[in-house]
C-alpha atoms as a PDB file:
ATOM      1  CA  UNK A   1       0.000   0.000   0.000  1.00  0.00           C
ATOM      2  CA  UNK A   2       1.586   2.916  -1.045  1.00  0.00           C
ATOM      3  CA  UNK A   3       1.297   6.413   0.508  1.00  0.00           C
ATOM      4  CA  UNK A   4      -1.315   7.990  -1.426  1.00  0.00           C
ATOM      5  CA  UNK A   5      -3.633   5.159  -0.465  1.00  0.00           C
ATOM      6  CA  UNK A   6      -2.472   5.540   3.106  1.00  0.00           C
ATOM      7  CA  UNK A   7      -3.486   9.012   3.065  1.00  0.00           C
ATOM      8  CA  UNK A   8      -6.893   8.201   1.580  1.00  0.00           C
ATOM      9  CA  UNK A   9      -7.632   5.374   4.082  1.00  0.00           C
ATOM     10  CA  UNK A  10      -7.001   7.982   6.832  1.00  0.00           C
ATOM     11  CA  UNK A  11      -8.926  10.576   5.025  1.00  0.00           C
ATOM     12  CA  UNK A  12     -11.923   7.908   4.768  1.00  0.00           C
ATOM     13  CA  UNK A  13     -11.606   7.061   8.789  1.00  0.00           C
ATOM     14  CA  UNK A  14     -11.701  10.365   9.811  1.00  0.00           C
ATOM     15  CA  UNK A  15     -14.968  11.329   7.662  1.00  0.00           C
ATOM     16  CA  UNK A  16     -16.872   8.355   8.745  1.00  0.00           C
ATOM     17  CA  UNK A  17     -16.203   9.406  12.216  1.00  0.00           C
ATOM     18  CA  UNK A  18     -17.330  12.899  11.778  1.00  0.00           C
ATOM     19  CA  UNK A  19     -19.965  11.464   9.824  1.00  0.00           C
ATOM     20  CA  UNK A  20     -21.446   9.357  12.892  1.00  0.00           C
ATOM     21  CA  UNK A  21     -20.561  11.961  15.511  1.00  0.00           C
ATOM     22  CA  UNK A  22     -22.650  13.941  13.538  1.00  0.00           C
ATOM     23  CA  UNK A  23     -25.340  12.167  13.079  1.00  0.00           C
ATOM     24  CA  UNK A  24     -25.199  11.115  16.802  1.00  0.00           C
ATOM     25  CA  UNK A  25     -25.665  15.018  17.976  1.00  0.00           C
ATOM     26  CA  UNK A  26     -28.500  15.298  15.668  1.00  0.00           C
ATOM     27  CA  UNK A  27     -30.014  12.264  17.225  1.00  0.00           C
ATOM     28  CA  UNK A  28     -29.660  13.983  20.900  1.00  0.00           C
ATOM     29  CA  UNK A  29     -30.840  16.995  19.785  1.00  0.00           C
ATOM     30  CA  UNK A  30     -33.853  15.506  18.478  1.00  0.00           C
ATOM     31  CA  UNK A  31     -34.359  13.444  21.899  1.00  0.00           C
ATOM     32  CA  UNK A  32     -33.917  16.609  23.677  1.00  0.00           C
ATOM     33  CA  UNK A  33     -36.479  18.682  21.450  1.00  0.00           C
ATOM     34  CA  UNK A  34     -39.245  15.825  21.342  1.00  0.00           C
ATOM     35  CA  UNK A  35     -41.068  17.210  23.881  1.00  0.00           C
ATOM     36  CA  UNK A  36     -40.418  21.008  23.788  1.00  0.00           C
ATOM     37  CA  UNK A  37     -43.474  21.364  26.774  1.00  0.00           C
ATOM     38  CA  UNK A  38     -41.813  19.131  29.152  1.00  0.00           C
ATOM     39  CA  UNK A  39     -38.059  19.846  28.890  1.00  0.00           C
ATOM     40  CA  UNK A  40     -37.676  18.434  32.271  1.00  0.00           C
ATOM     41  CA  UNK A  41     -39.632  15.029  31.634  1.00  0.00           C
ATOM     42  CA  UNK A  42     -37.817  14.298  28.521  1.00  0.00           C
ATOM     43  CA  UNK A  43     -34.510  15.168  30.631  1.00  0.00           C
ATOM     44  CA  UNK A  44     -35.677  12.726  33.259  1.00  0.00           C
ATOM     45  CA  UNK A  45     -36.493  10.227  30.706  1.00  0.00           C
ATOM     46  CA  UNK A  46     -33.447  10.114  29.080  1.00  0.00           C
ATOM     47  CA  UNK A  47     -31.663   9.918  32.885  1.00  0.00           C
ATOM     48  CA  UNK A  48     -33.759   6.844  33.387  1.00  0.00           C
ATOM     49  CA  UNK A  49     -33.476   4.798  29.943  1.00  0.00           C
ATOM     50  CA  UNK A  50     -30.487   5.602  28.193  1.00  0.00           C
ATOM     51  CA  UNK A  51     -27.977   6.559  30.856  1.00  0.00           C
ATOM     52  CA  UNK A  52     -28.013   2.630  32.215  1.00  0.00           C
ATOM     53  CA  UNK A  53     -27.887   1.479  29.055  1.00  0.00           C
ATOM     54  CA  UNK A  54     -24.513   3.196  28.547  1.00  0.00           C
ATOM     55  CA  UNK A  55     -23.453   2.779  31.583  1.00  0.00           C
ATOM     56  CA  UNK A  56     -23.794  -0.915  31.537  1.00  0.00           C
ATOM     57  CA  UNK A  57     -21.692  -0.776  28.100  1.00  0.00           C
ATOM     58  CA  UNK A  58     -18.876   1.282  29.462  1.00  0.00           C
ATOM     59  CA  UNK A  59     -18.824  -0.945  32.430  1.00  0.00           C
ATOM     60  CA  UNK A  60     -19.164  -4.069  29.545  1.00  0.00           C
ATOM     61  CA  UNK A  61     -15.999  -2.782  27.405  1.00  0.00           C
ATOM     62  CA  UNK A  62     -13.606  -1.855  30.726  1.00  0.00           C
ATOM     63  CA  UNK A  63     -14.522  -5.575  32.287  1.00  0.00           C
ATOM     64  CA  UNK A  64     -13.080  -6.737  29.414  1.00  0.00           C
ATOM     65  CA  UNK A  65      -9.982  -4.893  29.172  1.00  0.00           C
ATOM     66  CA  UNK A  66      -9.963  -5.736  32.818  1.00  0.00           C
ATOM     67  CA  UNK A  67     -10.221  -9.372  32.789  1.00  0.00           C
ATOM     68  CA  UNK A  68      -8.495 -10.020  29.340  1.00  0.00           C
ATOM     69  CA  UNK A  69      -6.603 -13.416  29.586  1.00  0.00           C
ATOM     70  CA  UNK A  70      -2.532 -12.591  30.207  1.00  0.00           C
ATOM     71  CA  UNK A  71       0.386 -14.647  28.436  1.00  0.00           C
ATOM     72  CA  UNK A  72       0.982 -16.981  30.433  1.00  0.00           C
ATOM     73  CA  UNK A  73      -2.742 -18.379  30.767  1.00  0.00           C
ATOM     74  CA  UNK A  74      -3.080 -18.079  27.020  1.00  0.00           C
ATOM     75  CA  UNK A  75       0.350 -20.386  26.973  1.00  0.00           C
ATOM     76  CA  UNK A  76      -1.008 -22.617  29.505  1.00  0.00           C
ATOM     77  CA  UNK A  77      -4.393 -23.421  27.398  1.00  0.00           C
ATOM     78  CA  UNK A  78      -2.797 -23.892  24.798  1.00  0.00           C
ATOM     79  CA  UNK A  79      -0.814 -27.160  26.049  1.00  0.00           C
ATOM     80  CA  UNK A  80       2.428 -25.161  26.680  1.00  0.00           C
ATOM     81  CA  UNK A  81       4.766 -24.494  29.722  1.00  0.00           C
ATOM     82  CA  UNK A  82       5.790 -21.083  30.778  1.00  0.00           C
ATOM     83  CA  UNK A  83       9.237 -20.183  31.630  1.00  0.00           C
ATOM     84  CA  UNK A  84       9.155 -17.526  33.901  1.00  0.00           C
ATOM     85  CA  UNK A  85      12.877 -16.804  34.107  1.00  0.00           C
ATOM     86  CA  UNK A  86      12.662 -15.662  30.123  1.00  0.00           C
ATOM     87  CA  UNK A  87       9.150 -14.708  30.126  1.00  0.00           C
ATOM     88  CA  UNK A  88       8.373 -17.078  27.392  1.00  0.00           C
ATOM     89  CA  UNK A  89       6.037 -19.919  26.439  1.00  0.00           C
ATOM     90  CA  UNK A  90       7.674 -23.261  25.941  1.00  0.00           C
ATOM     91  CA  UNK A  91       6.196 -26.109  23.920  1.00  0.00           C
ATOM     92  CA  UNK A  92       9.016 -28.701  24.426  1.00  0.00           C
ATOM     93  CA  UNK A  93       9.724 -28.505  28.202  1.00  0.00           C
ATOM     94  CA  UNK A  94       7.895 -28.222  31.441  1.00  0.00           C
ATOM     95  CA  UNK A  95       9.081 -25.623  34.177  1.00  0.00           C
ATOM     96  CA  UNK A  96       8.336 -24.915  37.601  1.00  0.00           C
ATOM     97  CA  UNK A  97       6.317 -22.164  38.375  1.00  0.00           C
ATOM     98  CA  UNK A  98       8.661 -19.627  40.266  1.00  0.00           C
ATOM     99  CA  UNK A  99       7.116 -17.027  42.083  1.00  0.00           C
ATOM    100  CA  UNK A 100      10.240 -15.172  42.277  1.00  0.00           C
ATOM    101  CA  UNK A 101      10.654 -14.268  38.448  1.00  0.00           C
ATOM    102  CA  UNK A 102       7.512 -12.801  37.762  1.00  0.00           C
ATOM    103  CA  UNK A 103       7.131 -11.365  34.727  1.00  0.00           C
END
């Protein structure tokens, strides 16, 4: 891939973002103008419905981060050994696990 593509790929990216960002703050300004009469029901509405929701995906994406499996139980499930004085995974020999050479 040569620069000029590189630079169009990026170009691409960046549009589609400010293309959904966007569209996103049109969608919450139309949420907040539905019900022009009752600016604080809609308000409380929107506390009530769609604050959990995104709540309970920010909470999804950081537990995952959070509990993401580490090297040495991805070596381990895989049928290897982990040698904790390199810090590598080894396939041919077994080693103790030595809780002084953490890695």
């Amino acid at each position: 891939m040569n620069a000029n593509n590189m630079s169009k790929n990026i170009k691409s990216e960046y549009t589609d973002r400010r293309v959904r960002s966007i569209a996103l703050l049109c969608v919450w300004r139309l949420i907040i103008s539905i019900n022009s009469h009752f600016k604080l029901e809609t308000k409380l509405m929107i506390a009530v419905f769609v604050f959990p929701i995104l709540l309970a995906f920010l909470i999804a994406e950081l537990a995952s981060s959070l509990f993401a499996p580490s090297e040495v139980d991805i070596c381990l499930d895989t049928g290897g050994s982990y040698n904790y004085e390199l810090c590598k995974c080894d396939y041919k020999l077994n080693h103790k696990y030595n809780k002084d050479n953490q890695c």
